[in-house]
Protein backbone atom coordinates (compact mmCIF):
# COMPACT_ATOMS: atom_id res chain seq x y z
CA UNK A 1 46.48 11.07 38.44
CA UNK A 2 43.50 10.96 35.76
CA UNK A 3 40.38 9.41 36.31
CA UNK A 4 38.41 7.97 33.62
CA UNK A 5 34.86 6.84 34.00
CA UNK A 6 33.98 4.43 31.86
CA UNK A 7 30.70 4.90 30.56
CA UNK A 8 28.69 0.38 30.33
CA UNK A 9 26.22 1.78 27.95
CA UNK A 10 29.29 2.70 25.03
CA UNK A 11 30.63 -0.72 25.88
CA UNK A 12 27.84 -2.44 25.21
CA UNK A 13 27.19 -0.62 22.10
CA UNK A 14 30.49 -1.01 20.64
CA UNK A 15 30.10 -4.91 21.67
CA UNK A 16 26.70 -4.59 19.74
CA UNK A 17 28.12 -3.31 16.41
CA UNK A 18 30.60 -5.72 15.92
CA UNK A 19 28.23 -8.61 16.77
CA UNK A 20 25.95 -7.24 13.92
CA UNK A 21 28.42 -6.61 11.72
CA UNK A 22 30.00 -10.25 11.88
CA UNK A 23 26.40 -11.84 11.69
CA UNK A 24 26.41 -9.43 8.67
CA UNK A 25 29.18 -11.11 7.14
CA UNK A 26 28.43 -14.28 7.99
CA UNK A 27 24.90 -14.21 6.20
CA UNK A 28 25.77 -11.62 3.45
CA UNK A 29 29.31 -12.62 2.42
CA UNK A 30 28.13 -15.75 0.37
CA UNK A 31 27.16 -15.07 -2.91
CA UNK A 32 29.32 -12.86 -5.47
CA UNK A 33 27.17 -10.95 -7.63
CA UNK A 34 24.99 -9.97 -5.56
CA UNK A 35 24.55 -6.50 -3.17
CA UNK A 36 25.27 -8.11 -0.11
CA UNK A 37 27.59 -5.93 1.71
CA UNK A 38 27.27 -2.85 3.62
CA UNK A 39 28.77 -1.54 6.19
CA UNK A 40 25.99 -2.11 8.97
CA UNK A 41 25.87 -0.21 12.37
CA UNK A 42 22.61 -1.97 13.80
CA UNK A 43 19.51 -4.62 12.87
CA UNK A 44 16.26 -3.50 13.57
CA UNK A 45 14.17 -5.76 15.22
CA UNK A 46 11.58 -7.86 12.88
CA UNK A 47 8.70 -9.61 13.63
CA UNK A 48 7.79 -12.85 11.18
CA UNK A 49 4.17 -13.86 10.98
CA UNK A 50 2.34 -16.55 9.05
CA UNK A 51 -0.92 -16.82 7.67
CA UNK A 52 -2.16 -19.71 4.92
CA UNK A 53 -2.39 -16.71 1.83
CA UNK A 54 0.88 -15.13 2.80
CA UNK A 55 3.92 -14.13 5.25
CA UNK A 56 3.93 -10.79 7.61
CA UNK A 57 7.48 -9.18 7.83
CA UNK A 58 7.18 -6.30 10.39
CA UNK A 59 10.58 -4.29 10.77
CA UNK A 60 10.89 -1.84 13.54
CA UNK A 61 11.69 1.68 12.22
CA UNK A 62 11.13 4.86 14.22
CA UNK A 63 12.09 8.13 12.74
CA UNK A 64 12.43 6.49 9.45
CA UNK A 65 10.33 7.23 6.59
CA UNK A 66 9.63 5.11 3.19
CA UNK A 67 12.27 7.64 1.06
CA UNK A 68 15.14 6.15 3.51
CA UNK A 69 14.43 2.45 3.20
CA UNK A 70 15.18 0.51 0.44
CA UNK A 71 13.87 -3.53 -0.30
CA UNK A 72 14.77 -5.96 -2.78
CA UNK A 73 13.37 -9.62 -3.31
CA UNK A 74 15.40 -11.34 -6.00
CA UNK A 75 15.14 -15.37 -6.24
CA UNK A 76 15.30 -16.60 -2.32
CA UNK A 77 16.34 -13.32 -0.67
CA UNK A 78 14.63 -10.16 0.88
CA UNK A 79 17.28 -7.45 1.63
CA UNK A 80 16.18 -4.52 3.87
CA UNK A 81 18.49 -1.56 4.11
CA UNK A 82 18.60 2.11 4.91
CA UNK A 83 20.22 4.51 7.49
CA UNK A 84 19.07 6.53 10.44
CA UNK A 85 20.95 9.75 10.10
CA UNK A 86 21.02 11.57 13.38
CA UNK A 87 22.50 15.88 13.09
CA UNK A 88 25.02 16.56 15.85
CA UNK A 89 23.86 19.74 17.99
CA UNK A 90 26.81 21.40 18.38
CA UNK A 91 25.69 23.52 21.34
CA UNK A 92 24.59 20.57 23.23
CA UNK A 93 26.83 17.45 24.45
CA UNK A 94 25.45 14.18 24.37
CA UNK A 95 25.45 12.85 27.97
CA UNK A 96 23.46 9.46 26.95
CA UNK A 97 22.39 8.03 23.97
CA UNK A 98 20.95 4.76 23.08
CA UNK A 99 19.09 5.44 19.72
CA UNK A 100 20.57 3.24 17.27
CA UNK A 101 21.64 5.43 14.01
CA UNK A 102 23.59 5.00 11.14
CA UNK A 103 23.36 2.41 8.08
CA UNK A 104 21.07 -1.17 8.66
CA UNK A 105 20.53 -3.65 6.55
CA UNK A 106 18.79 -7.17 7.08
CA UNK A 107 18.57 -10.22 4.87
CA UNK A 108 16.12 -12.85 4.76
CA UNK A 109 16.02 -16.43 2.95
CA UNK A 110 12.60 -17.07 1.54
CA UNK A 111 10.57 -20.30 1.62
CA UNK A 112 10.31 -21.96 -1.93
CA UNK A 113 6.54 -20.52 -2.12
CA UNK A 114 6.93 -17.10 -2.74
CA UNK A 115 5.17 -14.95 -5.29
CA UNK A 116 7.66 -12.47 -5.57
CA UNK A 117 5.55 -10.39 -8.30
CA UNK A 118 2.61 -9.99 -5.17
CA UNK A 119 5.44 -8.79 -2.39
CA UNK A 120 4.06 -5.70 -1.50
CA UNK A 121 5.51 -3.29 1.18
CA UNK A 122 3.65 -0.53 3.47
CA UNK A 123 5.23 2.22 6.01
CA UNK A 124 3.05 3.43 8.87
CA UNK A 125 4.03 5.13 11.91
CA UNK A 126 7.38 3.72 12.07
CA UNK A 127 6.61 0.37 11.19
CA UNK A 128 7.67 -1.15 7.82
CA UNK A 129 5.30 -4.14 6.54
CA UNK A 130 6.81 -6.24 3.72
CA UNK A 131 3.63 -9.03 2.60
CA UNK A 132 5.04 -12.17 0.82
CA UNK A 133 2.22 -13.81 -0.91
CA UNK A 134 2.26 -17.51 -1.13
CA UNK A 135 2.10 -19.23 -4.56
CA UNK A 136 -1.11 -20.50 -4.96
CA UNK A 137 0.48 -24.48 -5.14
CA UNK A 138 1.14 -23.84 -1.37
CA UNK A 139 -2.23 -22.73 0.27
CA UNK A 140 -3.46 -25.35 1.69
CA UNK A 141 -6.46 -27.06 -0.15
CA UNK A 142 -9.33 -27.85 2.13
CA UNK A 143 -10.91 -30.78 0.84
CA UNK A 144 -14.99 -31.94 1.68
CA UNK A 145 -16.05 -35.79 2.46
CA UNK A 146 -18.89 -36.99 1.17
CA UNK A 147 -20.22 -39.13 4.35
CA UNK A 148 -23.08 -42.06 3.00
C-alpha cells in the first residue's frame, strides 16, 4: 500500500497558473499583429495611482532587475513582461516553495489621455515604476472668479 501526501500549497499553485494563463488569453488573444502572447507562469501584483499631471503604475518585482523586464506602450496598451529565472541546487531538495518564477507578462488598456512620448519607467529595490503623463487637454484647468 503507497501513501501519497499531497502537498495544498502545489495545488494551489497549479490552480494559480492556469487562472493566469486563461486571464492571459482572455485579455491578450484579441488583436493579431500585435505581441500579445506568451506563455505566462504568474502576474505580479500592480498598484495603479492617479494624480492630475499623470498615472503611477507600481509592479511588484523582487529579485528582478531592469535588464530582465521589458515594457512597451503602443496606441492604448502597456505590456509588461519578463521572467524570474530561479537555478535548481542540485544538492538540496526543495521541501517548500512559494516564490513565483518563470515568464510574466501584464497588459494594460490606457485612458485616451496618454502622452506616450513622456512614459517614463524607473527600477528601485524591486519595484518597477512606469509614469504615464497626461496630455496636457486632460489636466484639469482651474479657473478664477472675478467676485464684484
Amino acid at each position: 500500500m503507497t501513501i501519497r501526501l499531497s502537498n495544498p500549497t502545489n495545488e494551489v499553485k497549479r490552480i494559480s497558473n492556469g487562472f493566469n494563463r486563461m486571464v492571459n488569453e482572455l485579455t491578450h488573444g484579441s488583436k493579431d499583429n500585435e505581441k500579445k502572447s506568451c506563455d505566462c507562469y504568474w502576474a505580479p501584483r500592480v498598484n495603479v495611482a492617479e494624480s492630475k499631471d499623470y498615472y503611477l503604475l507600481e509592479m511588484d518585482l523582487p529579485g528582478l532587475n531592469d535588464k530582465e523586464v521589458s515594457i512597451t506602450a503602443k496606441d492604448d496598451t502597456l505590456h509588461i513582461e519578463g521572467e524570474r529565472k530561479f537555478v535548481k541546487d542540485q544538492k538540496r531538495e526543495v521541501i517548500r516553495e512559494e516564490i513565483m518564477g518563470g515568464k510574466f507578462c501584464r497588459s494594460f488598456k490606457l485612458p485616451e489621455n496618454i502622452d506616450n512620448a513622456k512614459t517614463e519607467a524607473a527600477f528601485k529595490n524591486g519595484v518597477l515604476s512606469v509614469t504615464l503623463h497626461k496630455t496636457e487637454e486632460a489636466k484639469p484647468k482651474e479657473i478664477s472668479i472675478k467676485i464684484n
